[in-house]
N, C-alpha and C. Protein backbone atom coordinates (compact mmCIF):
# COMPACT_ATOMS: atom_id res chain seq x y z
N UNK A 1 113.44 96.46 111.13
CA UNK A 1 114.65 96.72 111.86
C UNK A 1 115.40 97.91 111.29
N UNK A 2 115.01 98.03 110.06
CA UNK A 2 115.57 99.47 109.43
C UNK A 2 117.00 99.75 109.90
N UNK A 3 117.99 98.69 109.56
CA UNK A 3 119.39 98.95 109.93
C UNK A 3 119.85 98.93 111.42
N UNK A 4 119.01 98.18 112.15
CA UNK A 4 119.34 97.68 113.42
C UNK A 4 119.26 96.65 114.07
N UNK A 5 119.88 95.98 114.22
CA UNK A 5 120.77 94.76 114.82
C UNK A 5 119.50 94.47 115.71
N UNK A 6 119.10 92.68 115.31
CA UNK A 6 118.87 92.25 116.24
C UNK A 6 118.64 91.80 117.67
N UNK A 7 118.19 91.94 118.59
CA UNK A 7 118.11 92.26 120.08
C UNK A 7 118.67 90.52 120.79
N UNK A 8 118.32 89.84 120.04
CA UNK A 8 118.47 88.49 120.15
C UNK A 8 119.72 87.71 119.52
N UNK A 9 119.96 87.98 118.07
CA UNK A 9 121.45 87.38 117.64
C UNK A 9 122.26 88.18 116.83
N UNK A 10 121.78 89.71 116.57
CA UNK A 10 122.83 90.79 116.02
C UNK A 10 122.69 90.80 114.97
N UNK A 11 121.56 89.99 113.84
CA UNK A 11 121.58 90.01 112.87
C UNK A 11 120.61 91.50 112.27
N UNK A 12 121.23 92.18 110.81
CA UNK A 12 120.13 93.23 110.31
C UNK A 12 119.64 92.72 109.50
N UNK A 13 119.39 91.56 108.69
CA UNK A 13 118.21 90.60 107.82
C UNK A 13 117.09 90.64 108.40
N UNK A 14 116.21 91.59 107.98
CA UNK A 14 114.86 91.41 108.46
C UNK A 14 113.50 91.07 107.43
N UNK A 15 112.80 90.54 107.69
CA UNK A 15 111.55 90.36 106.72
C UNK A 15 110.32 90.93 107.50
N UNK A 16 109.33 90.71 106.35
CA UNK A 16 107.81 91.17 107.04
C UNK A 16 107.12 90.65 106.51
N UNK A 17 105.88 90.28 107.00
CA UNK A 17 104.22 89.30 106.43
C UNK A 17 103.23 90.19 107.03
N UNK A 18 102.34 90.16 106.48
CA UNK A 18 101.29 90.65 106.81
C UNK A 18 100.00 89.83 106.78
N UNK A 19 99.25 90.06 107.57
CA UNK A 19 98.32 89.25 107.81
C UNK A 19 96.32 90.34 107.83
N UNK A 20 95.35 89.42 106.53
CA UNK A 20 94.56 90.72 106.43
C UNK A 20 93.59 90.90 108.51
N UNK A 21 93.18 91.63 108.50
CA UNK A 21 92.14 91.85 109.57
C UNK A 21 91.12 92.99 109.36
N UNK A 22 89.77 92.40 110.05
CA UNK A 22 89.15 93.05 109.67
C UNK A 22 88.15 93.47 111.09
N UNK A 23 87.36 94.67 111.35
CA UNK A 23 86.45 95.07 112.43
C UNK A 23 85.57 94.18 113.12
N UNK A 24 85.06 93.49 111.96
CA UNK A 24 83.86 92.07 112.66
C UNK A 24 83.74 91.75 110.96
N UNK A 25 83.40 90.01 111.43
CA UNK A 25 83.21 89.57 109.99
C UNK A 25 82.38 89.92 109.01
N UNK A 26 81.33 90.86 108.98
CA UNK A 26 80.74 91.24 107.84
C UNK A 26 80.91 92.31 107.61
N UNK A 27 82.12 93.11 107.80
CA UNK A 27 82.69 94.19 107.57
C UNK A 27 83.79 93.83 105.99
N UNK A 28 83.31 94.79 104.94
CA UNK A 28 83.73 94.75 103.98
C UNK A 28 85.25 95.46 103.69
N UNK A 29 85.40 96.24 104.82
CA UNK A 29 86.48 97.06 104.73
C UNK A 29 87.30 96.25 105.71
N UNK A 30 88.80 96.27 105.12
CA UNK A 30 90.08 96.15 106.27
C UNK A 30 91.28 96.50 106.67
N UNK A 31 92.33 96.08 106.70
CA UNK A 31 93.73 96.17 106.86
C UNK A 31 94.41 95.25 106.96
N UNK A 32 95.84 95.29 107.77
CA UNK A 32 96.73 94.43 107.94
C UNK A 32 97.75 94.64 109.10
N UNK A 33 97.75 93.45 109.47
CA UNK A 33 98.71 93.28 110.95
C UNK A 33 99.99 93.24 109.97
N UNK A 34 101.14 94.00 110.17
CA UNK A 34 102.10 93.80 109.81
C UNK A 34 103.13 93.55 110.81
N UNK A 35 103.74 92.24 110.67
CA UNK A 35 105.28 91.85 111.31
C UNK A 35 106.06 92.16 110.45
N UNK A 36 106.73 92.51 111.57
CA UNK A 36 108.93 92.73 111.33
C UNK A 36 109.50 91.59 111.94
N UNK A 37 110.17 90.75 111.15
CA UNK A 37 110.97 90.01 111.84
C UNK A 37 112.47 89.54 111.67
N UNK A 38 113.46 89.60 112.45
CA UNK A 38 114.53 88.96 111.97
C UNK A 38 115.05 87.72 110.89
N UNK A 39 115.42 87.91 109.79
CA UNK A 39 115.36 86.50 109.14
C UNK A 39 116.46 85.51 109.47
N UNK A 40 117.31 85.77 110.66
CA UNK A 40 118.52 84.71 111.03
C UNK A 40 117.46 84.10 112.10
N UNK A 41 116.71 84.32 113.10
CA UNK A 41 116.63 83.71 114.19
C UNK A 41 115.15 83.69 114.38
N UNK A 42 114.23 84.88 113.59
CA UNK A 42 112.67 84.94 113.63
C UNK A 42 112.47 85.69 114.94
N UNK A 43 113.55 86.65 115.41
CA UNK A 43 112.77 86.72 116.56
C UNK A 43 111.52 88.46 115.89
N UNK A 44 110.98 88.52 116.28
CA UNK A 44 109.79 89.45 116.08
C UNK A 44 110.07 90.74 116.41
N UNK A 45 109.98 91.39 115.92
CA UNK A 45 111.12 92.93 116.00
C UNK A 45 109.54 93.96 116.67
N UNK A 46 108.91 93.89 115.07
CA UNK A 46 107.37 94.63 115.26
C UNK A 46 105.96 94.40 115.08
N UNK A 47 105.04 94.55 115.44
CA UNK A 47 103.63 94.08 114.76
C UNK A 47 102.75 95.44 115.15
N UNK A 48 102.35 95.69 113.79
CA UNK A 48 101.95 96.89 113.88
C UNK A 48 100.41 96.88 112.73
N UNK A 49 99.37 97.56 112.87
CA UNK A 49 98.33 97.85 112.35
C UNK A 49 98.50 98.46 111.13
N UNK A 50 97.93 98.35 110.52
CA UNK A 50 97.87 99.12 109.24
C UNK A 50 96.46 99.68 109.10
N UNK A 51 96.00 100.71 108.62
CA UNK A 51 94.33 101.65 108.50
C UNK A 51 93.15 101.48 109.86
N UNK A 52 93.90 101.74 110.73
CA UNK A 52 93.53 101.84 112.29
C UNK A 52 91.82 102.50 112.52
N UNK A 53 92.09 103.33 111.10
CA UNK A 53 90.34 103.46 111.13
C UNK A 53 89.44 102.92 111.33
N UNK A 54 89.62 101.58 110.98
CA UNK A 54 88.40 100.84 110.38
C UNK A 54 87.82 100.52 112.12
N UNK A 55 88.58 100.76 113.35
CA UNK A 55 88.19 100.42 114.65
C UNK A 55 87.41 101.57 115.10
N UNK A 56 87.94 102.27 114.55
CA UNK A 56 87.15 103.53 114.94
C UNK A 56 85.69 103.69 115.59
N UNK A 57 84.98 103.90 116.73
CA UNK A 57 83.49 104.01 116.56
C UNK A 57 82.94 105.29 115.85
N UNK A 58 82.29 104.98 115.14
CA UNK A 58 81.68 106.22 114.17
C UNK A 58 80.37 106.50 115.09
């Protein structure tokens, strides 16, 4: 939220989790889904990729 008010209850408390992901399961390489979320109400601000490469077709 980077200093912007909630869309849902006005709050700027925000947190983030990340979650790993990977191309297909025997892929050794990965990343991470990262959420933004409000911490008064949870509502979900962002979810965003992290090393977008790894989808890449080579």
């Amino acid at each position: 939220m980077e200093n912007r008010e909630c869309l849902k209850c006005g709050s700027t408390e925000e947190g983030t989790d990340y979650m790993p992901i990977k191309n297909s399961k025997m892929s050794m390489s990965g990343g991470n889904k990262i959420y933004t979320f409000c911490l008064e109400c949870g509502e979900v601000d962002s979810i965003r990729i992290e090393n977008t490469e790894i989808f890449r077709k080579k």
